[in-house]
Each structure stands twice: as structure tokens, then as C-alpha cells.
C-alpha atoms as a PDB file:
ATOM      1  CA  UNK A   1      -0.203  15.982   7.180  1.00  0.00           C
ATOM      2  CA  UNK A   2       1.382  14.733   3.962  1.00  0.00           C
ATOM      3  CA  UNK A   3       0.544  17.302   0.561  1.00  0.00           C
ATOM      4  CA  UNK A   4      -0.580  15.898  -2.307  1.00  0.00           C
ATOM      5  CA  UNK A   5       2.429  15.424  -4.401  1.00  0.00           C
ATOM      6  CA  UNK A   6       4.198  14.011  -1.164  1.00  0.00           C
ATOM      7  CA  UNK A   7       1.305  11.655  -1.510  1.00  0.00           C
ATOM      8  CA  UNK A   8       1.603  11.187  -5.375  1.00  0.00           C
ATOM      9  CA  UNK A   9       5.502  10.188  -4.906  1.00  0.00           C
ATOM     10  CA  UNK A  10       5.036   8.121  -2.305  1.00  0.00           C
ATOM     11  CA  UNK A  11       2.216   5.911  -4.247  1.00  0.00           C
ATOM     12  CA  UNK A  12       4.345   5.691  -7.038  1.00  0.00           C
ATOM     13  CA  UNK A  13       8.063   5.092  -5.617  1.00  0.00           C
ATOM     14  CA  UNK A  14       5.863   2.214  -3.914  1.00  0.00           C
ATOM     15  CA  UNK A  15       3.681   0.657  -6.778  1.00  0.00           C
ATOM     16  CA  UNK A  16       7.280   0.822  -9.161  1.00  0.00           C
ATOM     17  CA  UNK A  17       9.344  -0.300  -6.440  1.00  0.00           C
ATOM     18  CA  UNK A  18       6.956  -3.036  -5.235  1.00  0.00           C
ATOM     19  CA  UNK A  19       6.389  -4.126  -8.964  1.00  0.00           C
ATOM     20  CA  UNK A  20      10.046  -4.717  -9.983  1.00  0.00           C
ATOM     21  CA  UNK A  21      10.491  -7.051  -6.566  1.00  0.00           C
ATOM     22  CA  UNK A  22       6.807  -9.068  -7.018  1.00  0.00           C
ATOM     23  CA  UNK A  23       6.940 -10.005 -10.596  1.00  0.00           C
ATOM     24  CA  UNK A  24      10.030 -11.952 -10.619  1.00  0.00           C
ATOM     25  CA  UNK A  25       9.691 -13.769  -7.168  1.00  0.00           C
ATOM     26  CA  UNK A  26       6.240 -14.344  -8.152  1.00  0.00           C
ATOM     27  CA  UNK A  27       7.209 -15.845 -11.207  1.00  0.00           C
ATOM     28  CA  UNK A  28       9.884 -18.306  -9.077  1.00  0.00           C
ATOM     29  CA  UNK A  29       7.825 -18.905  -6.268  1.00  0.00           C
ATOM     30  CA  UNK A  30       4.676 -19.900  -7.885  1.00  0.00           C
ATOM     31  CA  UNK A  31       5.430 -21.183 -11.573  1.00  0.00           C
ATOM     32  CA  UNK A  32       3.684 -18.884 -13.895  1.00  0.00           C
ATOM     33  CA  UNK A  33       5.357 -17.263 -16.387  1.00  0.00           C
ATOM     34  CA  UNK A  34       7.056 -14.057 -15.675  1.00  0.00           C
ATOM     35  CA  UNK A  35       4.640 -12.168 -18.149  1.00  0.00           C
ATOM     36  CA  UNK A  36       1.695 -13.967 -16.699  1.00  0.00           C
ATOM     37  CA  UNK A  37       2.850 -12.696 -13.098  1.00  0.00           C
ATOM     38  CA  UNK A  38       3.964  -9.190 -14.473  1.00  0.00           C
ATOM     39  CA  UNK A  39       0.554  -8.252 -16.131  1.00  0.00           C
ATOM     40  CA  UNK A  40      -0.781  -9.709 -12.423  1.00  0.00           C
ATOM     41  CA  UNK A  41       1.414  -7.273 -10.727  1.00  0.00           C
ATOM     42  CA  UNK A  42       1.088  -4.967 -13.083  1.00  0.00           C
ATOM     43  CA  UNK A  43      -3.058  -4.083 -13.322  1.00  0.00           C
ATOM     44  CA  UNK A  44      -2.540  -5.063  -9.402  1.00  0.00           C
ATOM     45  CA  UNK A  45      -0.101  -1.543  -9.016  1.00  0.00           C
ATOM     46  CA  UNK A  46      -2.538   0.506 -10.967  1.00  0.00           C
ATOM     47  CA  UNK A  47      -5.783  -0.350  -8.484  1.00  0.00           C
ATOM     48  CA  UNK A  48      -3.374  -0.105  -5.698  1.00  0.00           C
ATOM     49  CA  UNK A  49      -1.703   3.086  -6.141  1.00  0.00           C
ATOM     50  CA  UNK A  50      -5.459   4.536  -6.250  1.00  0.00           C
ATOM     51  CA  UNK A  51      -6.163   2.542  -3.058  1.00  0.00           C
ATOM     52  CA  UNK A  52      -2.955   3.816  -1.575  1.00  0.00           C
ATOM     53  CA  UNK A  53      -3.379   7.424  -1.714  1.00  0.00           C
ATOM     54  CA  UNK A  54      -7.292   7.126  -0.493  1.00  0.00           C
ATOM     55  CA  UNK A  55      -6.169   4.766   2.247  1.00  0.00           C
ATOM     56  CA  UNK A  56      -3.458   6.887   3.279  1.00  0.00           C
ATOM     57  CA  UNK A  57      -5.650  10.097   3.357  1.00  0.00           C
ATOM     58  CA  UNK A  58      -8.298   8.260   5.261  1.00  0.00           C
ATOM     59  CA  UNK A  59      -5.673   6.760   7.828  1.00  0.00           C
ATOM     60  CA  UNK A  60      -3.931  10.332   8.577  1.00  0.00           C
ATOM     61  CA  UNK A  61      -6.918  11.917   9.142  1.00  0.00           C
ATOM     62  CA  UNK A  62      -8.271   9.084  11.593  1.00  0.00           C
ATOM     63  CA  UNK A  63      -5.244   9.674  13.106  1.00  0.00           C
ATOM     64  CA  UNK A  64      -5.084  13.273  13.459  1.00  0.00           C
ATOM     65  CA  UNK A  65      -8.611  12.961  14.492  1.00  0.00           C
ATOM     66  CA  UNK A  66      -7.933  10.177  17.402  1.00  0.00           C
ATOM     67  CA  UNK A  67      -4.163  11.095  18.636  1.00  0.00           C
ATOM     68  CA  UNK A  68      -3.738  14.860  16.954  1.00  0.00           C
ATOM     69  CA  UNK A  69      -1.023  13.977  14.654  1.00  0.00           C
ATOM     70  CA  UNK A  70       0.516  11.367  12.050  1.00  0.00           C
ATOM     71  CA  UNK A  71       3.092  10.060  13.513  1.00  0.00           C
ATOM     72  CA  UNK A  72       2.897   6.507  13.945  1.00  0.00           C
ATOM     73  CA  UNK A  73       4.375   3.853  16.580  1.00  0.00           C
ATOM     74  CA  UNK A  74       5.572   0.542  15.262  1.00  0.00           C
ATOM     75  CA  UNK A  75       2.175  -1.344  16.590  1.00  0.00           C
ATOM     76  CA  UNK A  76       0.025   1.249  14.188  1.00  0.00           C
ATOM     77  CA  UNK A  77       2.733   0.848  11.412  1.00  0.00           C
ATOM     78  CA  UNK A  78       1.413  -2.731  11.589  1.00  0.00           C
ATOM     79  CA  UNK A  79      -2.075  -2.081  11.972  1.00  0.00           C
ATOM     80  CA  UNK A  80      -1.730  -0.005   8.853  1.00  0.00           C
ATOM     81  CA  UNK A  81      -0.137  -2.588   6.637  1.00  0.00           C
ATOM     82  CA  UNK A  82      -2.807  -5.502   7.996  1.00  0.00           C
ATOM     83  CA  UNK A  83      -5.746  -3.125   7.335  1.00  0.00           C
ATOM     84  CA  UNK A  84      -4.357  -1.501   3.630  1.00  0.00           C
ATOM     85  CA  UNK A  85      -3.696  -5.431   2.697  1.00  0.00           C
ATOM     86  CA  UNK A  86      -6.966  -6.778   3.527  1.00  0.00           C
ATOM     87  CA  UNK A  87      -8.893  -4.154   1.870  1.00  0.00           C
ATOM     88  CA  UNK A  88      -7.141  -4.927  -1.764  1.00  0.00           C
ATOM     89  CA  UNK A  89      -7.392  -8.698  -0.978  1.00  0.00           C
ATOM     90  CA  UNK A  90     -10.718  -8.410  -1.455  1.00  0.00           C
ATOM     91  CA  UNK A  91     -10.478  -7.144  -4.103  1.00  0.00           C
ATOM     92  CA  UNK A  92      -7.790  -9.005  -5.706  1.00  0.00           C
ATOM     93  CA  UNK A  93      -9.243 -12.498  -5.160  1.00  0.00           C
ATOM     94  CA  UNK A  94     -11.581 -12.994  -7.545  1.00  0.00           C
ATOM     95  CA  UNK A  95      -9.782 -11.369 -10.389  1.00  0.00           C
ATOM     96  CA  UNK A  96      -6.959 -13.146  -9.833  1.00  0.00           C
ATOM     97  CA  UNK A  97      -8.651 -16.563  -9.600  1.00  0.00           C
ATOM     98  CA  UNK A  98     -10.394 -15.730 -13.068  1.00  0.00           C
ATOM     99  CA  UNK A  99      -7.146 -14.772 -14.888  1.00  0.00           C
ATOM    100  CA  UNK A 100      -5.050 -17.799 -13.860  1.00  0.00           C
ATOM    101  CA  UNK A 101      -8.316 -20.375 -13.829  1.00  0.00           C
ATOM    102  CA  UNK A 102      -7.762 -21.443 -10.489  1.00  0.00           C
ATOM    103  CA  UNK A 103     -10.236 -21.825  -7.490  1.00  0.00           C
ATOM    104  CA  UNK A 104     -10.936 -19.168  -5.757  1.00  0.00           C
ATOM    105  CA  UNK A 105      -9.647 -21.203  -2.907  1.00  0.00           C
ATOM    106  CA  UNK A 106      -5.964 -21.606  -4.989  1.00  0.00           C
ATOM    107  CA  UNK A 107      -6.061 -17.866  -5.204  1.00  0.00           C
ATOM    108  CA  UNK A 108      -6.595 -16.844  -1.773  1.00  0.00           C
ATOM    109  CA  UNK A 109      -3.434 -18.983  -0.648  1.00  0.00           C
ATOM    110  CA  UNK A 110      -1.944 -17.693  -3.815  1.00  0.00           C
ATOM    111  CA  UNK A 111      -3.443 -14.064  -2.254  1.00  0.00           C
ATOM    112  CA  UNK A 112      -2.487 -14.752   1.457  1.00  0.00           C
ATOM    113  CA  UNK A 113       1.004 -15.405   0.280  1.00  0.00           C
ATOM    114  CA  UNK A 114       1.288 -12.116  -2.177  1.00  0.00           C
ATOM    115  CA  UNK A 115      -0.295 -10.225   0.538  1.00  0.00           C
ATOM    116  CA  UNK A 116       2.245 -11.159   3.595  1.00  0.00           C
ATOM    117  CA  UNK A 117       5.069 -10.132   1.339  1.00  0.00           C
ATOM    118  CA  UNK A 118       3.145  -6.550   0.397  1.00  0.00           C
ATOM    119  CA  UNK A 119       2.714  -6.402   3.919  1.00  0.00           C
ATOM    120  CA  UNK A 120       6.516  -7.049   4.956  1.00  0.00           C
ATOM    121  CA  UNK A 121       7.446  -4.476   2.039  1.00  0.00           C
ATOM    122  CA  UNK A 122       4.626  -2.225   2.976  1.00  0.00           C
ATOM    123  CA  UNK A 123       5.680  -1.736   6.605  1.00  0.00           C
ATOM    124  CA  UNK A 124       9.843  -1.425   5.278  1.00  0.00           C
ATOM    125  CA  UNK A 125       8.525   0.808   2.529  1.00  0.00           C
ATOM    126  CA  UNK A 126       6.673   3.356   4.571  1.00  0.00           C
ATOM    127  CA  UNK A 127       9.533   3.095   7.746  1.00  0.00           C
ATOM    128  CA  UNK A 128      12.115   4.437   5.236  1.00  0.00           C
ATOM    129  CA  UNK A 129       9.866   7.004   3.221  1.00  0.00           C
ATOM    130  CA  UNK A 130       9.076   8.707   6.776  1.00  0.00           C
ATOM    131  CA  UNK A 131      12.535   8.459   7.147  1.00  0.00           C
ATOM    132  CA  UNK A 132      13.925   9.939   4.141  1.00  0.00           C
ATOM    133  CA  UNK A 133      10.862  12.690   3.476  1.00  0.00           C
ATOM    134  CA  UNK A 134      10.013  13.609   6.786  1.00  0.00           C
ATOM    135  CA  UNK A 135       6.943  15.239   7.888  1.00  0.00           C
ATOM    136  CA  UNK A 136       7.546  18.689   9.173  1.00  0.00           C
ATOM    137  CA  UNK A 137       7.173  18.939  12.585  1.00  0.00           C
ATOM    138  CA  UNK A 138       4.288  21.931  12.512  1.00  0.00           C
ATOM    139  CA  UNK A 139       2.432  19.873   9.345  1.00  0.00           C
ATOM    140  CA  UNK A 140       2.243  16.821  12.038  1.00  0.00           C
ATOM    141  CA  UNK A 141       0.538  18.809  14.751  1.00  0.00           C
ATOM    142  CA  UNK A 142      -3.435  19.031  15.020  1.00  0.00           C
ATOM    143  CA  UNK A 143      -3.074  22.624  15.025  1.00  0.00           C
ATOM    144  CA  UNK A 144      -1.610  22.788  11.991  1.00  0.00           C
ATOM    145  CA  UNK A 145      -3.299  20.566  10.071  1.00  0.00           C
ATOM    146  CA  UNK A 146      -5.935  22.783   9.209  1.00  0.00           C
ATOM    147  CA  UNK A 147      -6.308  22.728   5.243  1.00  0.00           C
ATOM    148  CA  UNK A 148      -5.682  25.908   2.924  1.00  0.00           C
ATOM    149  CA  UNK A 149      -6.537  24.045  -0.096  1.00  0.00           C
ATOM    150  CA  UNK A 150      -8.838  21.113  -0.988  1.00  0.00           C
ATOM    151  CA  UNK A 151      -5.362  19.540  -2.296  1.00  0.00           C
ATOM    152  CA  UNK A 152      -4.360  19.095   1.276  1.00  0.00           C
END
């Protein structure tokens, strides 16, 4: 499994990375102002780079515990995104129906739209961050993923 500050700089290279392409297509795509859209984005990086590193505990150790490691196929790659999306839609929905005075209804197509291209960057994202930091090959292994610290 992944340590903590591979964890940390994976949260972050995605909230920053993820931030800097939303706001501005956001702002285009929808018609708010880029501000409006940024402090959106913006608050919406914060809860999800929390969400991100619990989620992405929680989904390695499923997998360890289910399969024995953490390496995943494209089908779970998908899987992931769908199921790390849904669970900050719900959150997102009403706060983001509040902020722009919309219906709720506005800001779940608003939401649905947000959340397919988190999704598409989400899957990408990950893909290339196994790629570049790879997980060792004994850190992947059940029998190695014993923890020597709570940090792990």
C-alpha cells in the first residue's frame, strides 16, 4: 500500500491540478463568473482532498482485503472514480444550489455535469500517478502490507 505522504502528494497534485482545469471551463461552460466558479472549485478541492485520502485508504484496504493487493484493472479504475464521485455529489449538491440560488434540481445537472468531468480526470489522473510513482512491488502484496506505523 501507498504511505502517507505518497497519499498527501497525490491528494494535492490532484485537488491543484483539477482546480486550475475546472474553474475556467466552468466559468465558459456554464456562465458564472470565473471568481464565482473559482471559490466553487475552490472550497470544493479543500472537502475533496480530505475525501480523497479517506476514500483512497478505505478503497486499498477493501482491496487488499478482497484480491490481496492494490493493483487495479481498468473496470475497478472505473468503479473507483463512479463510487469517489457519487460520494462528494452528495455532498456538493446542496451547497452548491445555495451559493448560486438555483434549484436544487439546476444544481444536480449543474453537479452531474462537474462530476462526469472529475470522473474523466479522476480515472486519467490516477492512470498516470500509478504510472509515474509506482507502487513497489513487495508494498502491493498482502504479505507485505502489514503496517509498522499507524501512518501506514
Amino acid at each position: 500500500m501507498r504511505t502517507t505522504g505518497d497519499r498527501i502528494r497525490h491528494a494535492i497534485g490532484f485537488e491543484l491540478i483539477g482546480l486550475l482545469a475546472f474553474a475556467p471551463l466552468a466559468s465558459w461552460v456554464f456562465g458564472y463568473a470565473l471568481h464565482e466558479m473559482g471559490l466553487i472549485g475552490a472550497v470544493a478541492s479543500l472537502i475533496a482532498a480530505g475525501w480523497n485520502y479517506v476514500y483512497n485508504l478505505m478503497f486499498d484496504k477493501a482491496m487488499v482485503r478482497l484480491k490481496g493487493d492494490v493493483h487495479k484493472t481498468p473496470a475497478v479504475r472505473v468503479l473507483h472514480a463512479i463510487l469517489f464521485e457519487g460520494g462528494l455529489l452528495i455532498v456538493f449538491l446542496p451547497s452548491v444550489a445555495w451559493y448560486l440560488d438555483i434549484s436544487l434540481f439546476d444544481a444536480f445537472i449543474m453537479d452531474i455535469a462537474v462530476a462526469g468531468f472529475y470522473m474523466v480526470y479522476a480515472l486519467i489522473y490516477n492512470w498516470a500517478y500509478d504510472i509515474v510513482f509506482p507502487i513497489p512491488k513487495a508494498a502491493a502484496s498482502v504479505s507485505d502490507a502489514r503496517p509498522t506505523s499507524i501512518a501506514n
